[in-house]
Protein backbone atom coordinates (compact mmCIF):
# COMPACT_ATOMS: atom_id res chain seq x y z
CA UNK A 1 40.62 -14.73 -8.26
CA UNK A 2 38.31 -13.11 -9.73
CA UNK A 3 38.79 -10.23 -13.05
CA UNK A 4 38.46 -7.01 -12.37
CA UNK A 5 36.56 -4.92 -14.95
CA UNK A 6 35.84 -1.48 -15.35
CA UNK A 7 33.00 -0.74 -18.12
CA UNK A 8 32.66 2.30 -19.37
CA UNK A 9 29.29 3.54 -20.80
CA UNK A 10 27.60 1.74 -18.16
CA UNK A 11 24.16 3.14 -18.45
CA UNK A 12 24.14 1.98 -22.64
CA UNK A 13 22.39 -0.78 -23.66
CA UNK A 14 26.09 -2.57 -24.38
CA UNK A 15 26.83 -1.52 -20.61
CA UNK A 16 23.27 -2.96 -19.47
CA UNK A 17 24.30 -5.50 -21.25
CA UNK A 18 27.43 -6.22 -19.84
CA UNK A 19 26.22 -5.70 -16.22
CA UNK A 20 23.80 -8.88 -16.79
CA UNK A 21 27.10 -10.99 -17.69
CA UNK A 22 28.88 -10.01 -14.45
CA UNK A 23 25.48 -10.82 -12.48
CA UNK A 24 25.31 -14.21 -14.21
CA UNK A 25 29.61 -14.68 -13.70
CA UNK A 26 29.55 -13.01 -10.30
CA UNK A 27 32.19 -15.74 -8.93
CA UNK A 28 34.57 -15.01 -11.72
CA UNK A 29 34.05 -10.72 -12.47
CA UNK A 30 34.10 -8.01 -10.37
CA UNK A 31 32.93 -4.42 -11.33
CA UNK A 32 35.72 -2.06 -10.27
CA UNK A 33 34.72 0.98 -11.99
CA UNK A 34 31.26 2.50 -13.58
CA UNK A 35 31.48 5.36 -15.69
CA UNK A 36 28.04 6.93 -17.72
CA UNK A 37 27.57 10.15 -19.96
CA UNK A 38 24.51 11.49 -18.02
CA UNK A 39 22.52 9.14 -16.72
CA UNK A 40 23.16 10.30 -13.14
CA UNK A 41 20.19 8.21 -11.39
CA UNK A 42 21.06 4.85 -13.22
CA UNK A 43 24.50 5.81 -12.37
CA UNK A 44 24.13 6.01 -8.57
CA UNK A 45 22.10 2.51 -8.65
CA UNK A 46 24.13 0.58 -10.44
CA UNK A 47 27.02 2.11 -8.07
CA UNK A 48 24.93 0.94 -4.71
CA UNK A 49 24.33 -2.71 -6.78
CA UNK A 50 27.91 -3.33 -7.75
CA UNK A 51 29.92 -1.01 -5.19
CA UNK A 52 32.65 0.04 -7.55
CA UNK A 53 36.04 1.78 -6.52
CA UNK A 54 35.28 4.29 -8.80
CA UNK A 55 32.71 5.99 -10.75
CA UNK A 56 32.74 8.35 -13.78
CA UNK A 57 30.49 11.05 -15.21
CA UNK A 58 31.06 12.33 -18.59
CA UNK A 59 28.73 15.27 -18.77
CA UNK A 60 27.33 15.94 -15.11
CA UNK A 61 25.06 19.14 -13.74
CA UNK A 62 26.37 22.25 -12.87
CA UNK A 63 27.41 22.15 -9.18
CA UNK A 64 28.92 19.63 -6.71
CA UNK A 65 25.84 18.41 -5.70
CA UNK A 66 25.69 15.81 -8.03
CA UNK A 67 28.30 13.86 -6.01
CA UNK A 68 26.20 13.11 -3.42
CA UNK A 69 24.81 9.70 -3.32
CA UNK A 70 27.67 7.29 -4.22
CA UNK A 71 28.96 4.42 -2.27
CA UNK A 72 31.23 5.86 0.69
CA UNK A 73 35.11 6.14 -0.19
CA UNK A 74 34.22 5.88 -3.81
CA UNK A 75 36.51 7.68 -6.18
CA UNK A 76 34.76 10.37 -8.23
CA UNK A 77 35.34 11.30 -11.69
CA UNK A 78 34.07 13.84 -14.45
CA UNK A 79 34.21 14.99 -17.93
CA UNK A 80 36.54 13.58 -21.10
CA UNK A 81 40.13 13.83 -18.70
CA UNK A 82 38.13 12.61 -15.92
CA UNK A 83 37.30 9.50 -18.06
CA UNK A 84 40.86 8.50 -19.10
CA UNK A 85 42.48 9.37 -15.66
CA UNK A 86 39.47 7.07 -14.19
CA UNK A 87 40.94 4.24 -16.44
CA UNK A 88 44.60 5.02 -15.82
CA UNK A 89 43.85 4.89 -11.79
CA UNK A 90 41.47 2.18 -11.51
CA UNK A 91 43.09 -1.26 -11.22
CA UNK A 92 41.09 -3.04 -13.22
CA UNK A 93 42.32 -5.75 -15.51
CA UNK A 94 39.96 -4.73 -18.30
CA UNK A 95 38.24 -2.02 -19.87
CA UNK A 96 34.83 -2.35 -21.80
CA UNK A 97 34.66 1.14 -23.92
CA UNK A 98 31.11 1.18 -25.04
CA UNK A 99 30.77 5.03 -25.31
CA UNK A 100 29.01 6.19 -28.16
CA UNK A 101 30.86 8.70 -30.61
CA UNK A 102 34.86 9.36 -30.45
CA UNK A 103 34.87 10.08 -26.44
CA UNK A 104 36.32 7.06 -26.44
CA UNK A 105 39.30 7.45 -27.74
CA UNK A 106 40.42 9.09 -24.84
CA UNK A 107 39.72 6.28 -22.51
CA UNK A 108 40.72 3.37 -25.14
CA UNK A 109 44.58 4.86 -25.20
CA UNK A 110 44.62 5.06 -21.35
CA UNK A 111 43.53 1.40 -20.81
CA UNK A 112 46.45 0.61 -23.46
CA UNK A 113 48.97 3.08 -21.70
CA UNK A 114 48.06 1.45 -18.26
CA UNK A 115 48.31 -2.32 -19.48
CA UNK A 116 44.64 -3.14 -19.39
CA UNK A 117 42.95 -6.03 -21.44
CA UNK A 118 40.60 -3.35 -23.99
CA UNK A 119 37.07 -4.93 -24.66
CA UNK A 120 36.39 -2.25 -27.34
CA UNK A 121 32.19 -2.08 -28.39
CA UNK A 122 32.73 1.79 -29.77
CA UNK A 123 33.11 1.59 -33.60
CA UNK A 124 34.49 5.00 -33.71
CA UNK A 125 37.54 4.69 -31.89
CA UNK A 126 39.44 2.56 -34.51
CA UNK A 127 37.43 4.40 -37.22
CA UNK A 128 39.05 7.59 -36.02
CA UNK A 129 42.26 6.55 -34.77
CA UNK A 130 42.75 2.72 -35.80
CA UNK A 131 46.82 3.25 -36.93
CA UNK A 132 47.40 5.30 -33.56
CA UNK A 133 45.10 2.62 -31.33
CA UNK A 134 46.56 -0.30 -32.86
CA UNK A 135 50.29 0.07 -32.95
CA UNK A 136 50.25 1.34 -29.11
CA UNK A 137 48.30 -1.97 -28.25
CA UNK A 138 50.77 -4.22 -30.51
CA UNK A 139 53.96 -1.93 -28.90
CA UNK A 140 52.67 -2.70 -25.60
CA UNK A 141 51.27 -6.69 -26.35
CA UNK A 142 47.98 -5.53 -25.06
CA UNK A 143 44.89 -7.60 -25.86
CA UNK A 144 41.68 -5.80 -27.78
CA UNK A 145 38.74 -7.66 -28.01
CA UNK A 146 35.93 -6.55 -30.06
CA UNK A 147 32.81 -6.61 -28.29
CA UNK A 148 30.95 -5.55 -31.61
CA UNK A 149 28.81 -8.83 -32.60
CA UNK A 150 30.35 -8.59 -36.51
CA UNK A 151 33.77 -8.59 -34.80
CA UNK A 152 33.48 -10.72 -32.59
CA UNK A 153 32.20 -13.37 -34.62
CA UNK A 154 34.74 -12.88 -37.14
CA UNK A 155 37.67 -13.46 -34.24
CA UNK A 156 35.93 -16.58 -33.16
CA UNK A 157 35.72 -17.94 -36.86
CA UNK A 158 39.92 -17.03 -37.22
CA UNK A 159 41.04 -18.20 -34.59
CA UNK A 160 45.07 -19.06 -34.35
CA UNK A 161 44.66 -18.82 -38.69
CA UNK A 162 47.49 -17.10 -40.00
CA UNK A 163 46.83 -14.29 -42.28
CA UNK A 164 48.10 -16.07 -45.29
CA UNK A 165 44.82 -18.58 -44.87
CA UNK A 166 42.31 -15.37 -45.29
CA UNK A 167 40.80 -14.86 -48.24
CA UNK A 168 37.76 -12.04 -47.24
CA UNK A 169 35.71 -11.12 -44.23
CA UNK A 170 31.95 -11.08 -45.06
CA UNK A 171 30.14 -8.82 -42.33
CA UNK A 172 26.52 -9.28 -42.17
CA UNK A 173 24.22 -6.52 -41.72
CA UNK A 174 20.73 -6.55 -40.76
CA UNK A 175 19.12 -4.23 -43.60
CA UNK A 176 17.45 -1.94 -40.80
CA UNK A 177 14.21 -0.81 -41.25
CA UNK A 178 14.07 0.33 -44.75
CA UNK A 179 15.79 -2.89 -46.07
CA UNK A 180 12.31 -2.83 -48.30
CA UNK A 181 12.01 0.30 -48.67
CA UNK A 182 12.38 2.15 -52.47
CA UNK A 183 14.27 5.80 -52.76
CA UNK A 184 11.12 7.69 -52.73
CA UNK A 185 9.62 5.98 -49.75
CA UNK A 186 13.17 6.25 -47.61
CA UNK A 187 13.33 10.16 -48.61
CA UNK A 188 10.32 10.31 -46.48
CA UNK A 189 11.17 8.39 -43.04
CA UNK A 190 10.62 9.91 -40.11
CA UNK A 191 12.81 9.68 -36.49
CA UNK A 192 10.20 7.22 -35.83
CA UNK A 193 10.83 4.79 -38.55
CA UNK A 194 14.52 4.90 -38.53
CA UNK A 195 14.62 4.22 -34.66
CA UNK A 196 12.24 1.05 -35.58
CA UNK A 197 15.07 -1.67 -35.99
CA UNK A 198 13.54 -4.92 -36.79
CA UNK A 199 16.26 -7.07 -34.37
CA UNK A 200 18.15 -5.17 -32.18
CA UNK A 201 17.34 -2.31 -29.51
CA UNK A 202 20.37 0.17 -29.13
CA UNK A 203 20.90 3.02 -28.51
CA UNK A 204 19.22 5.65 -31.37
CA UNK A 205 22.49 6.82 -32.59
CA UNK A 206 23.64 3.01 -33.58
CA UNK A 207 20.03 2.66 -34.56
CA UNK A 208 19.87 5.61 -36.88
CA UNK A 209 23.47 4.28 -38.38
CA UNK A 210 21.61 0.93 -38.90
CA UNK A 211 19.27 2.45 -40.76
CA UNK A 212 21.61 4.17 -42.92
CA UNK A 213 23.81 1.55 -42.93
CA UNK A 214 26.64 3.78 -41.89
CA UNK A 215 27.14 1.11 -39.00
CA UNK A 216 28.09 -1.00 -41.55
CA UNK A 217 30.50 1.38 -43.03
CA UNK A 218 32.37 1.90 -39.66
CA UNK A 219 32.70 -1.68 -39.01
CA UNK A 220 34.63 -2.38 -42.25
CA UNK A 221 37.10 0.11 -41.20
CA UNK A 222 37.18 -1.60 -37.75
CA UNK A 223 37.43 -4.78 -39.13
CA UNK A 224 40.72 -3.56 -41.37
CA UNK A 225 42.42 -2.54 -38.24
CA UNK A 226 41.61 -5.00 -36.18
CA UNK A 227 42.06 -7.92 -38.20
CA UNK A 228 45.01 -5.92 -40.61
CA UNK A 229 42.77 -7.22 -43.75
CA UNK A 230 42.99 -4.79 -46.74
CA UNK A 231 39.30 -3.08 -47.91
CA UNK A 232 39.26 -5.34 -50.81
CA UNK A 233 39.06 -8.23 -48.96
CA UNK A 234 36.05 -7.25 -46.83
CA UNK A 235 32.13 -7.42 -47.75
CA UNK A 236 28.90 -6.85 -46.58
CA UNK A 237 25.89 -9.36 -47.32
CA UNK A 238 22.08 -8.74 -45.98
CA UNK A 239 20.88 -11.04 -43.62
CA UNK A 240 17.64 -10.06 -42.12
CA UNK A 241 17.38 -13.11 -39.74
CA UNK A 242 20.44 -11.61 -37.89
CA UNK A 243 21.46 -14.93 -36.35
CA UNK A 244 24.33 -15.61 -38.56
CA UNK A 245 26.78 -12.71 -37.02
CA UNK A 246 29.32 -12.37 -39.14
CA UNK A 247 31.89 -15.05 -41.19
CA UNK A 248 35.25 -15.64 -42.90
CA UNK A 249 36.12 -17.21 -46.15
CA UNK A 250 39.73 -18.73 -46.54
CA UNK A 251 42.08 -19.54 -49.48
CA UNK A 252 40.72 -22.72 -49.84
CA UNK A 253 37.00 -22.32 -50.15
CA UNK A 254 35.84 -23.31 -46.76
CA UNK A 255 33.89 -20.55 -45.03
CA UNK A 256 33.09 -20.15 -41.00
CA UNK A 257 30.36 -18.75 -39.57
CA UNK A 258 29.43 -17.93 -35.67
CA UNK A 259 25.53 -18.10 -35.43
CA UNK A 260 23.64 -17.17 -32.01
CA UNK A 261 20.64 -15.41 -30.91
CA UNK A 262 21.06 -11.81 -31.20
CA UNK A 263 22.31 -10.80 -28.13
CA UNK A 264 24.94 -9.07 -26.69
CA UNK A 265 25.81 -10.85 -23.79
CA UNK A 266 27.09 -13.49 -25.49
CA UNK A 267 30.04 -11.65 -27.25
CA UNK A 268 30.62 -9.22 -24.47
CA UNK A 269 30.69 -12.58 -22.17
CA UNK A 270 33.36 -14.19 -24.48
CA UNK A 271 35.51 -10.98 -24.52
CA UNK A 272 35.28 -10.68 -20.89
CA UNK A 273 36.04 -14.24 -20.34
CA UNK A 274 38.40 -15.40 -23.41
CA UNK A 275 39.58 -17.70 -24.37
CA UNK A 276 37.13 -19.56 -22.01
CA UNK A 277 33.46 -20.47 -22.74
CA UNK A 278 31.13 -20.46 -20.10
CA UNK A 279 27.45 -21.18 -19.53
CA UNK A 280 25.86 -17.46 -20.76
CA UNK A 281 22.18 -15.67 -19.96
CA UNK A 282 21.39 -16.67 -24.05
CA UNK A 283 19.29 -18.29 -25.11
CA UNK A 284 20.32 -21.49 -27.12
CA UNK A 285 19.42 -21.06 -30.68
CA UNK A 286 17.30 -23.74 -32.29
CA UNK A 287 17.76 -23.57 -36.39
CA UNK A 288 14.60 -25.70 -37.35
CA UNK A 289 12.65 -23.40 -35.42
CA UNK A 290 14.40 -20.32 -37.14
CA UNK A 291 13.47 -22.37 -40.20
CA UNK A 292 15.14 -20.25 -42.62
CA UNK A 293 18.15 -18.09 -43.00
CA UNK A 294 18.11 -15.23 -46.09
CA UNK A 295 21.44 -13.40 -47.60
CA UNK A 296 21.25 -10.62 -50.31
CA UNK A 297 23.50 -7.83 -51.59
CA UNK A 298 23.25 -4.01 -50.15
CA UNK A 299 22.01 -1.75 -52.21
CA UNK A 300 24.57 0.66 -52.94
CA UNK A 301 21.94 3.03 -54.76
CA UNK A 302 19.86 2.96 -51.60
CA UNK A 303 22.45 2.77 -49.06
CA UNK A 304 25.58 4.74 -50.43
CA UNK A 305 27.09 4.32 -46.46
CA UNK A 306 28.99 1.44 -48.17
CA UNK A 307 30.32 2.93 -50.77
CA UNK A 308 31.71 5.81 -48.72
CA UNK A 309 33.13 3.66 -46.02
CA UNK A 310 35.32 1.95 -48.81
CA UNK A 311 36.17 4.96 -50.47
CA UNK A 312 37.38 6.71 -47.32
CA UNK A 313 38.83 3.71 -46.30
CA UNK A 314 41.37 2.88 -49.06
CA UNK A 315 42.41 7.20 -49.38
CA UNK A 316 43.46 6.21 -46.32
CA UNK A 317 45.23 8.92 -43.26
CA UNK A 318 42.47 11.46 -42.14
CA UNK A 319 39.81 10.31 -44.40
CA UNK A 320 37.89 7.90 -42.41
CA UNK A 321 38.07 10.30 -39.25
CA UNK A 322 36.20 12.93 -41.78
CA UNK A 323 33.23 10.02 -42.45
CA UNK A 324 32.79 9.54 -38.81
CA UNK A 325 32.59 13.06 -37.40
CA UNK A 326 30.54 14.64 -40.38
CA UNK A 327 28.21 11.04 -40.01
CA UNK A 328 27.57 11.94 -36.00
CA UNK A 329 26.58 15.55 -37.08
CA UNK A 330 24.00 14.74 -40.06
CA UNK A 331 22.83 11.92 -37.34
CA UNK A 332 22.17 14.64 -34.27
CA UNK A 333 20.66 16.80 -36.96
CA UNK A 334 18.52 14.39 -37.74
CA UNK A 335 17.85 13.55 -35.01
CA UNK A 336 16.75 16.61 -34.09
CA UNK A 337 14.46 16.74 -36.94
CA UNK A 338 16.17 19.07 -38.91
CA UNK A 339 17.40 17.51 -41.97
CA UNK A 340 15.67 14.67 -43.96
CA UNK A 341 16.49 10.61 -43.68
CA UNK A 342 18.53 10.84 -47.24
CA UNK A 343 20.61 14.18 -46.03
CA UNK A 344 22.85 12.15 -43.32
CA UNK A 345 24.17 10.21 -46.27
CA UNK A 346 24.93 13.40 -48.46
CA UNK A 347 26.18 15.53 -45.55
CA UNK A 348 28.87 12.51 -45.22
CA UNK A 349 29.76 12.52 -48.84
CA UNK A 350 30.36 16.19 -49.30
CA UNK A 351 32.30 16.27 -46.10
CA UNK A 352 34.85 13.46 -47.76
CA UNK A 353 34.82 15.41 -51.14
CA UNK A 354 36.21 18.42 -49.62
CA UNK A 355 38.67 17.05 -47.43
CA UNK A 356 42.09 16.22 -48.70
CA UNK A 357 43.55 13.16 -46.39
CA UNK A 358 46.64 13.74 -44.53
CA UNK A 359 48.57 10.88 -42.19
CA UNK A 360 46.60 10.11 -39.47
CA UNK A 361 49.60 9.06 -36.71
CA UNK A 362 49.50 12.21 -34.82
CA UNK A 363 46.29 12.48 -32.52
CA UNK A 364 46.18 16.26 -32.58
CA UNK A 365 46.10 15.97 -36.07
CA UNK A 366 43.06 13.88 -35.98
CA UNK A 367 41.69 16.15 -33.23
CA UNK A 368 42.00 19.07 -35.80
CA UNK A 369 40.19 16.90 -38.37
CA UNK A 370 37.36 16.14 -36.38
CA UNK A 371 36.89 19.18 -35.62
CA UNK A 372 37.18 20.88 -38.77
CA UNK A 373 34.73 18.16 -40.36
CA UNK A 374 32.33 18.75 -37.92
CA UNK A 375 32.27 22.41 -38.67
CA UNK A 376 32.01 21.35 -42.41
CA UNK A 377 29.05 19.24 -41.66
CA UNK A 378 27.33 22.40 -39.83
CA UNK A 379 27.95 24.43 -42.76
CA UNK A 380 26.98 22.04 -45.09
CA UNK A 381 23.54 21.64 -43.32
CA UNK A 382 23.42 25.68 -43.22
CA UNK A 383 24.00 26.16 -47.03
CA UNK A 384 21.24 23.60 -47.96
CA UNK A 385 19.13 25.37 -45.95
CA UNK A 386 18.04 23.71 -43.57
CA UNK A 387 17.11 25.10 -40.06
């Protein structure tokens, strides 16, 4: 019998991604739904490839006509609602969320509502809702996997451990592009140079947050929710190579690692196929021919993304939701070419300053808070004067 998937995000690179596992598993997945944001084209061919029982489109043209073209009897969905009631509907044993930004949520708490296995690749929907997410998924036993490489490493390296034998996460982050790079040089980097990552290609929002580090910053506050580890026991070390993915360090000194090529099939492939391994598309990694592997501290001078994550993270409630919507603001703006490399970073902080955290276990209060740090982030954009 084979497992029924549904991915949403499709058209992504995580969803491109994921697509190549299910070609290379085809005897043991089948794609039962495709959803994208816009990507109508890709959309349609990947719905003739994989003939889905349903399809999704987040943002489509104006019109019907954009129906047309699809698979015959296939079930066609649209916009944010369209999204989670494709999820709820679909009888699909997982869900892969890889949609950029918080219109994931949506979808994340359907799969959970519905009893589906949640492969969860977008950072933001724990970083927005994590205390909501999680104690649905633990009220209902249902499974989330992190798809994220950092994640996923860090649930290979634990294991059945119990949380008494933790002593700290380490996530290991890349450096992006301006890893080298002093103040004055960053305050000049262009859309070009941020979008330049030196190991992985994403998509340009992930790639700007690499640059900033802010990706960083939202995968500490993943990692305390998904692995219920307080901010103090969770660092960050620079490792350029990008082959060691993540590790954990317990009580008694012994650290794990998970090393591999970086590539997402392989932890997409393991959530979609745990707890078995199976032959993957990777390729095998060959450490003399790496030769050598380099760790360093962040910069927290350079690349205050850290520092904010923490600080938003231990106030706690309706803080981190602040960090992430005023963060995908300065990163459109930017973009967009209308605010410099160093403003995303300050944007963020003056958004937190302002706010004053409230619980978070209502989602229409986090709804309200998005919003309302979103228009803060315009604002503060306006006042500085930028265009």
């Amino acid at each position: 019998m084979k497992k029924r998937v549904l991915i949403l995000g499709s058209t992504g690179s995580i969803g491109r991604s994921a697509l190549t596992v299910v070609r290379q598993l085809s005897e043991r997945l089948e794609v039962v739904g495709l959803a994208a944001g816009r990507q109508l084209d890709e959309l349609r061919a990947q719905a003739d490839e994989f003939r889905p029982r349903a399809v999704g489109l987040h943002s489509p043209p104006a019109g019907n006509a954009w129906r047309q073209g699809f698979p015959a009897k296939t079930r066609i969905y649209h916009g944010a609602v369209g999204l989670s009631e494709l999820v709820a509907e679909t009888e699909a044993e997982m869900v892969l969320v890889a949609i950029v930004g918080t219109a994931g949520l949506g979808p994340s708490l359907a799969a959970i509502r519905t009893g589906k296995s949640l492969a969860l690749a977008s950072k933001e929907v724990l970083v927005m809702a994590g205390e909501i997410v999680m104690a649905e998924a633990r009220a209902r036993k249902i499974a989330i996997l992190p798809v994220d490489s950092e994640h996923n490493a860090v649930f290979q390296c634990l294991g059945e451990a119990p949380a008494a034998h933790l002593r700290r996460i380490v996530l290991t982050a890349s450096g992006g592009p301006f890893r080298t790079w002093d103040a004055r040089r960053i305050e000049t980097a262009t859309v070009e140079d941020a979008l330049d990552h030196p190991t992985w290609k994403m998509g340009k929002k992930i790639t700007i947050d690499s640059a900033t580090l802010f990706n960083k910053a939202l995968e500490m506050i993943e990692a305390h929710w998904l692995f219920s580890a307080p901010f103090s026991a969770i660092d960050v070390v620079v490792h350029p190579q990008s082959i060691v993915h993540s590790l954990v360090e317990f009580v008694d000194g012994s650290q794990l690692a998970q090393l591999s090529q970086s590539d997402m099939c392989l932890p997409i492939q393991y959530a979609f196929t745990y707890p078995e391994r199976l032959p993957s598309p990777v390729r095998f990694l060959d450490l003399a021919t790496v030769g050598r592997l380099s760790f360093e501290e962040p910069d927290h001078e350079r690349f205050p993304a850290l520092r904010l994550a923490r600080r938003a993270g231990e106030a706690g409630g309706t803080a981190p939701c602040v960090l992430n919507a005023a963060n995908e603001v300065a990163v459109a703006a930017f973009l967009e070419r209308r605010i410099p490399f160093p403003a995303i970073a300050r944007c963020v902080e003056a958004a937190i300053e302002a706010h004053k955290p409230v619980e978070a276990r209502d989602l229409e209060v986090l709804q309200r808070v998005d919003q309302e740090a979103r228009i803060a982030a315009v604002e503060w954009i306006r006042k500085k004067g930028y265009p």
